[in-house]
N, C-alpha and C. Protein backbone atom coordinates (compact mmCIF):
# COMPACT_ATOMS: atom_id res chain seq x y z
N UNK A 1 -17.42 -8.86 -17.03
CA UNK A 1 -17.12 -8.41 -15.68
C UNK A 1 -15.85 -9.06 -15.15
N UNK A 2 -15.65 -9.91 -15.39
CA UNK A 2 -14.45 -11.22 -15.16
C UNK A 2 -13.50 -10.59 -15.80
N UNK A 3 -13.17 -9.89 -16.99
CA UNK A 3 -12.04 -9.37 -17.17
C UNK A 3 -11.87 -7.95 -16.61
N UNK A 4 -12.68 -7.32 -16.52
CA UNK A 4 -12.75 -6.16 -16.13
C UNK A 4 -12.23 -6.41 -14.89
N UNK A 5 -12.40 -7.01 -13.68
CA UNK A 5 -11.99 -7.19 -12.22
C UNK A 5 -10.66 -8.03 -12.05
N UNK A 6 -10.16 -8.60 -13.12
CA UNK A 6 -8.94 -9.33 -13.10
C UNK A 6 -7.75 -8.04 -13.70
N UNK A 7 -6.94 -8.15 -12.56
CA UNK A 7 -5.88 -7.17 -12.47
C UNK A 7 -4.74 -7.42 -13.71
N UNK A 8 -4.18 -8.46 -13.20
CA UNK A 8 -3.21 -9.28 -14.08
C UNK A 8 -3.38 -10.66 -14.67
N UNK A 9 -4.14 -10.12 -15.43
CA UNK A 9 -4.66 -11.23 -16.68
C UNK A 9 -4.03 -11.14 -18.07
N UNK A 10 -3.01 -12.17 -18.52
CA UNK A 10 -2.02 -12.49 -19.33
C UNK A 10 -2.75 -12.98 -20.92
N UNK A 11 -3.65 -13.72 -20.75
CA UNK A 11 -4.44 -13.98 -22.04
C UNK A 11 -6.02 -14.17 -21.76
N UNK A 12 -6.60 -14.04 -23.33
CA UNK A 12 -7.92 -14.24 -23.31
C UNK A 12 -7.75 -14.94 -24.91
N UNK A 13 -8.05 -16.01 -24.74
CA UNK A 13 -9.11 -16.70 -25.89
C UNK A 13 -10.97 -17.16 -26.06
N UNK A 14 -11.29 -15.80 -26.97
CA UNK A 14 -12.55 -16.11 -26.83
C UNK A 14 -12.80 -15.94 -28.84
N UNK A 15 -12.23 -17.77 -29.24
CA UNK A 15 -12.23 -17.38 -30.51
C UNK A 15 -13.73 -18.10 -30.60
N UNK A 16 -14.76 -18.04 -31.44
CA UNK A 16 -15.67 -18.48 -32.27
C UNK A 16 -16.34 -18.39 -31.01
N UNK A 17 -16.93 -17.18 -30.76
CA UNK A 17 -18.42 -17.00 -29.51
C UNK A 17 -19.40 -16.15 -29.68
N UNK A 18 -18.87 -15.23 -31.24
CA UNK A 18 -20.63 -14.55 -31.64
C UNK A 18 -20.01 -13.59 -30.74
N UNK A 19 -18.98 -12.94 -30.66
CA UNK A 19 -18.75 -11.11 -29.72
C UNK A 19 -19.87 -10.18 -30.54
N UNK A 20 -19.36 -10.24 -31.93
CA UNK A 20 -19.93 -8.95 -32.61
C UNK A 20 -19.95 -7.87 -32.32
N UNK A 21 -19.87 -6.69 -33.05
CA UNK A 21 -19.29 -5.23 -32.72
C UNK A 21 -19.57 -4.77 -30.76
N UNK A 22 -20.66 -5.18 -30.72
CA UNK A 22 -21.17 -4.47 -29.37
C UNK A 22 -20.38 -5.32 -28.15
N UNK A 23 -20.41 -6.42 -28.77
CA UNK A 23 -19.00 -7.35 -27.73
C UNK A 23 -17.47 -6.79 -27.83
N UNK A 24 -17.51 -6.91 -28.59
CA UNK A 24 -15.66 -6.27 -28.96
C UNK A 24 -15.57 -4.81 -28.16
N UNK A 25 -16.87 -4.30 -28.55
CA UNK A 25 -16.18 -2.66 -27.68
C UNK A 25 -16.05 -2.99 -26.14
N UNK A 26 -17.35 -3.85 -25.22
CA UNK A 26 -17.12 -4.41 -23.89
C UNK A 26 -15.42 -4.93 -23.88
N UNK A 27 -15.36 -5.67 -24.38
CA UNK A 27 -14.29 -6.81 -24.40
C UNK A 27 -13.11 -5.51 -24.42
N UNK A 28 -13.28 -4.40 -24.96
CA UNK A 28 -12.14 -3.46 -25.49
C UNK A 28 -12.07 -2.20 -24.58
N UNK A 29 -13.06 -2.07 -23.52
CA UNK A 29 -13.29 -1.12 -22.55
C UNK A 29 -12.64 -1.81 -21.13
N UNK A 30 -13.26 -3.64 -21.09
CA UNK A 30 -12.32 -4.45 -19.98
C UNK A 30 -10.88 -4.64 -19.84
N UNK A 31 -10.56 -4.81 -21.24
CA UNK A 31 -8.98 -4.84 -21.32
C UNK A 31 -8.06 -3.55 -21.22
N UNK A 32 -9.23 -2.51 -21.17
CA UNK A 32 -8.56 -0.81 -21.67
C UNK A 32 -7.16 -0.74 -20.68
N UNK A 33 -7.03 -1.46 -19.46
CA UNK A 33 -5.70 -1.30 -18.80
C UNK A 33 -5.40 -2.39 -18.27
N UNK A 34 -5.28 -3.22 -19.02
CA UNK A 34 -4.62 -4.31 -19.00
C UNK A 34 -3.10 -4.06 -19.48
N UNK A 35 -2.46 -3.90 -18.86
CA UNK A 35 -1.03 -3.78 -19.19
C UNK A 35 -0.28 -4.93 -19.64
N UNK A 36 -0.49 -5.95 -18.79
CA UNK A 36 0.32 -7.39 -18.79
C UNK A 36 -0.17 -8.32 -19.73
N UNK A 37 -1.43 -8.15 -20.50
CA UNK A 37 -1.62 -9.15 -21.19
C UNK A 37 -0.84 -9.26 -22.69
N UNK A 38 -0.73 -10.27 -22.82
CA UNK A 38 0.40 -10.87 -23.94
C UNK A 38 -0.64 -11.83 -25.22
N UNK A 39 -1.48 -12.52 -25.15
CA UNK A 39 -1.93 -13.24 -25.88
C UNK A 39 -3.74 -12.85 -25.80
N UNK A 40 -4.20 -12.10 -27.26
CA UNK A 40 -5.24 -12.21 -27.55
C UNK A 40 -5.78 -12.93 -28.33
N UNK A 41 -6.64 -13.75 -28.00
CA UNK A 41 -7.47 -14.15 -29.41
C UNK A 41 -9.46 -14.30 -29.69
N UNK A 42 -9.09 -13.47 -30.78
CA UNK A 42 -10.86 -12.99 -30.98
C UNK A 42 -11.53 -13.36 -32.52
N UNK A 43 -10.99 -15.00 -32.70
CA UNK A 43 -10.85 -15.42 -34.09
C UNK A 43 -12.53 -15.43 -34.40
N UNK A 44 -12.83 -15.16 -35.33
CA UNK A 44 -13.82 -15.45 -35.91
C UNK A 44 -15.21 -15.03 -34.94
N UNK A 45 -15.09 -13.76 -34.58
CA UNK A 45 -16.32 -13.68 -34.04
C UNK A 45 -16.82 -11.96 -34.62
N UNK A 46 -16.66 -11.84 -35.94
CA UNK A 46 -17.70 -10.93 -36.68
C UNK A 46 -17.83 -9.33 -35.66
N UNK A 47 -16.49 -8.73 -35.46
CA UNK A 47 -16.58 -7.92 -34.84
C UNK A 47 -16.61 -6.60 -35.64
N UNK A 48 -16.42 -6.73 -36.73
CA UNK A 48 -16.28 -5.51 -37.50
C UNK A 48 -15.28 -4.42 -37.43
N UNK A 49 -15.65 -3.41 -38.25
CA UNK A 49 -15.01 -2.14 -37.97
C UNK A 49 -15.51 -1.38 -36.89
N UNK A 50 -16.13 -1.22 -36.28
CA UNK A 50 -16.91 -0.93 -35.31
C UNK A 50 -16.53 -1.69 -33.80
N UNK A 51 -15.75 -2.80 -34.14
CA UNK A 51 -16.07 -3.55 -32.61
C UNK A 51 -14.39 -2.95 -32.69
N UNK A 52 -13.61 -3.43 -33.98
CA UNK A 52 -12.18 -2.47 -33.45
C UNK A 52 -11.06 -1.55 -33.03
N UNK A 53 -12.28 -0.49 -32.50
CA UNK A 53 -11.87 0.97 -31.95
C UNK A 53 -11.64 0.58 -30.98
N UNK A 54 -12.81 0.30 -30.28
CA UNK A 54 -12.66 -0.39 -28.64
C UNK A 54 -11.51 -0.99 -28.35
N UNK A 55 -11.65 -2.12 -29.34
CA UNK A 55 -10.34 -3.02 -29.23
C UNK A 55 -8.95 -2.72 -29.09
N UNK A 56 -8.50 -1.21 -29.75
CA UNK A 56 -7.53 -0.71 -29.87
C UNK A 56 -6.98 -0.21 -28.79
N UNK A 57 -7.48 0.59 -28.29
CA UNK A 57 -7.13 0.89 -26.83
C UNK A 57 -6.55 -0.13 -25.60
N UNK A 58 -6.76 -1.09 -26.33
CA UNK A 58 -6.51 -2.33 -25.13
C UNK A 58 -4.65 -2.67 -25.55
N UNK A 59 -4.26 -2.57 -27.22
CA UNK A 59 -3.73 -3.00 -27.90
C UNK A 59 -2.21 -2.01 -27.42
N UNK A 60 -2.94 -0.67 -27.48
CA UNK A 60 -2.01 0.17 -27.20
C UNK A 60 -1.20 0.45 -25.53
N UNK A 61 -2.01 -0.38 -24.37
CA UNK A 61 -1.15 -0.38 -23.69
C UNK A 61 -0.57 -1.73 -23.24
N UNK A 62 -0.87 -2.80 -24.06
CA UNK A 62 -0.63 -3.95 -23.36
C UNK A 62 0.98 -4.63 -23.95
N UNK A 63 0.86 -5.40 -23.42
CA UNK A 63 2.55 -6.32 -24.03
C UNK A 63 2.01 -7.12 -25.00
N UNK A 64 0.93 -7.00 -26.11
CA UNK A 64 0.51 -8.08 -26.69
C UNK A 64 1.75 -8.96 -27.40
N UNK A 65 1.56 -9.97 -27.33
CA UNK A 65 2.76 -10.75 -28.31
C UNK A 65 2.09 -11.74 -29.19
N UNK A 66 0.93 -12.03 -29.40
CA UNK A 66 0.38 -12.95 -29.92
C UNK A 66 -1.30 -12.49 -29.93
N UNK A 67 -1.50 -12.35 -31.12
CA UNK A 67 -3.06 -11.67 -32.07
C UNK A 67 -3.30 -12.32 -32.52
N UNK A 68 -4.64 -12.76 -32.48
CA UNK A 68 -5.38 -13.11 -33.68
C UNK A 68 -6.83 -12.55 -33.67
N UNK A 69 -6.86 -11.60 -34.73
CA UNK A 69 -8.18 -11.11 -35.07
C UNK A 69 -8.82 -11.90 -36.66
N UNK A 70 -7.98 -12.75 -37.13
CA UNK A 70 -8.67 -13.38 -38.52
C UNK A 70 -10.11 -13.71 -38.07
N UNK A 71 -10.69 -13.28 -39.18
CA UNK A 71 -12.33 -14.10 -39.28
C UNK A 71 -13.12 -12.83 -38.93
N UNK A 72 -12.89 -11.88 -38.73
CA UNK A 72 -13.85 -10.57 -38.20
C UNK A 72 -14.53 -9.63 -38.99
N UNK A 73 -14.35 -9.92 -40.09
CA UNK A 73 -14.67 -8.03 -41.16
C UNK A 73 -14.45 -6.97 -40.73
N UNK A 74 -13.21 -7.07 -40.44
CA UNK A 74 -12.66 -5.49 -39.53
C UNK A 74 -12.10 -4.96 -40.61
N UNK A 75 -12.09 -5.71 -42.39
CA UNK A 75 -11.52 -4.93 -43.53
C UNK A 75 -10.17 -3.92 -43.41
N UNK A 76 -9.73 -3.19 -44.34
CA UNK A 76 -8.54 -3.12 -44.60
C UNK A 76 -8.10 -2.25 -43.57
N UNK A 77 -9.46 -1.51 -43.26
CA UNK A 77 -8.92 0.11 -42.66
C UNK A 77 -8.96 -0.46 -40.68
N UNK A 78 -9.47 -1.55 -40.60
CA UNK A 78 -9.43 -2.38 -39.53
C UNK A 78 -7.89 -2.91 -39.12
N UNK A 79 -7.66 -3.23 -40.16
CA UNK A 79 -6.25 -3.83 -40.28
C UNK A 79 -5.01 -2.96 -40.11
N UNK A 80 -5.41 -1.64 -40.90
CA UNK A 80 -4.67 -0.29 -40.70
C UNK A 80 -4.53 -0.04 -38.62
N UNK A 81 -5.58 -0.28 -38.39
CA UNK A 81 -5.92 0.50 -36.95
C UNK A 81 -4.93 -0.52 -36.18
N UNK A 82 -5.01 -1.82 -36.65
CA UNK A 82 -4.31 -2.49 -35.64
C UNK A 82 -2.64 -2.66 -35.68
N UNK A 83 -2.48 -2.68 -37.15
CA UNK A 83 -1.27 -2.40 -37.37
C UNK A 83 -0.59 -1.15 -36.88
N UNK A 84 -1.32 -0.24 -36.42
CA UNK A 84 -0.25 1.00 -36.90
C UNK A 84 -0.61 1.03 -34.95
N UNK A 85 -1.50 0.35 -34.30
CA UNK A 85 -0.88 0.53 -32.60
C UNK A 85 0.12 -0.41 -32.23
N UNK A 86 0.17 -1.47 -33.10
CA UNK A 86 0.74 -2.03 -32.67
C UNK A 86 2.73 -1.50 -33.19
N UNK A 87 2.50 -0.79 -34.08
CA UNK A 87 3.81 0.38 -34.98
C UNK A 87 4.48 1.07 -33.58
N UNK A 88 3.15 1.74 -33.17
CA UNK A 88 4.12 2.59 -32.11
C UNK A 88 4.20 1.95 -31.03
N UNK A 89 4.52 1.16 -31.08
CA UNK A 89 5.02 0.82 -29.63
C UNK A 89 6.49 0.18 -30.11
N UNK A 90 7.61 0.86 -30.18
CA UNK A 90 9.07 0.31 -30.37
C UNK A 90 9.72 -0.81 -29.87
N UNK A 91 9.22 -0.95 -28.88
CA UNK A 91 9.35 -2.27 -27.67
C UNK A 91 8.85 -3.13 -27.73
N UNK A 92 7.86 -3.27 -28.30
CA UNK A 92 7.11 -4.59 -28.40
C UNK A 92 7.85 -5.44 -29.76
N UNK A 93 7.58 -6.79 -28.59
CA UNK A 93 8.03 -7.87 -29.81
C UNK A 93 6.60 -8.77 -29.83
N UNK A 94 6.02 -8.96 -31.51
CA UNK A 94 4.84 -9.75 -31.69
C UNK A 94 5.63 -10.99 -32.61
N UNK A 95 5.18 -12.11 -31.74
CA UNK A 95 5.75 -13.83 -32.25
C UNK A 95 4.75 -14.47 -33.57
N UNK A 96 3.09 -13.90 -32.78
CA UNK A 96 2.09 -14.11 -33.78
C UNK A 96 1.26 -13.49 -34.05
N UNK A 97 0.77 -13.22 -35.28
CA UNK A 97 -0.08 -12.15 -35.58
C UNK A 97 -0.89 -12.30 -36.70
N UNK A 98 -2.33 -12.24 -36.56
CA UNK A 98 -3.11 -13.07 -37.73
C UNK A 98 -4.09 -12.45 -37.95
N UNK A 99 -4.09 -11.87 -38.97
CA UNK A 99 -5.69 -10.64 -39.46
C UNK A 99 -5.98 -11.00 -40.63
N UNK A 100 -6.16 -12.32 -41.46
CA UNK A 100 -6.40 -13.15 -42.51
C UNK A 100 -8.02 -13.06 -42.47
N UNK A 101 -8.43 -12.95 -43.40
CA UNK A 101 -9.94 -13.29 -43.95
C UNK A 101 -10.84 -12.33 -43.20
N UNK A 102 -10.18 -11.17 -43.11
CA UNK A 102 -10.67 -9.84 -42.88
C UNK A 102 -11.38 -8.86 -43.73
């Protein structure tokens, strides 16, 4: 609810908290217009392929500059999804970006 009601909210670190798929889609419906945020991190909390649809939508309108999804089993085609929103966006510059042990 806390992200959902925060307008201009710049980062979220919620690495190692047990999200799991049904968290990630919340977490990915709160951020859905978050424009301004720049720094995600959702290390190691077993979100799957499943928790990163949700997630995507957040990805595609924000300024992200700094990711980390390592530690999730969001597997290759996970990795595909995030890579290729983060493709179209021409403008964006990403500093860090970490989808290791996926």
């Amino acid at each position: 609810k806390v992200l959902a009601d925060t307008k201009y909210i710049t980062e979220v670190h919620l690495a190692n908290n047990g999200i799991f798929p049904d968290g990630a889609k919340e977490i990915g419906i709160a951020l859905a217009n978050k424009k301004y945020l720049e720094v995600l991190n959702l290390r190691r909390n077993d979100i799957g392929k499943e928790g990163i649809s949700e997630l995507e939508k957040c990805l595609t309108v924000s300024r992200i500059k700094e990711l980390d999804l390592s530690g999730n089993r969001i597997g290759d085609e996970g990795c595909r999804v995030v890579v290729k929103s983060l493709i179209d966006k021409p403008k964006l510059v990403i500093s860090a970006l970490n989808l290791s042990d996926n």
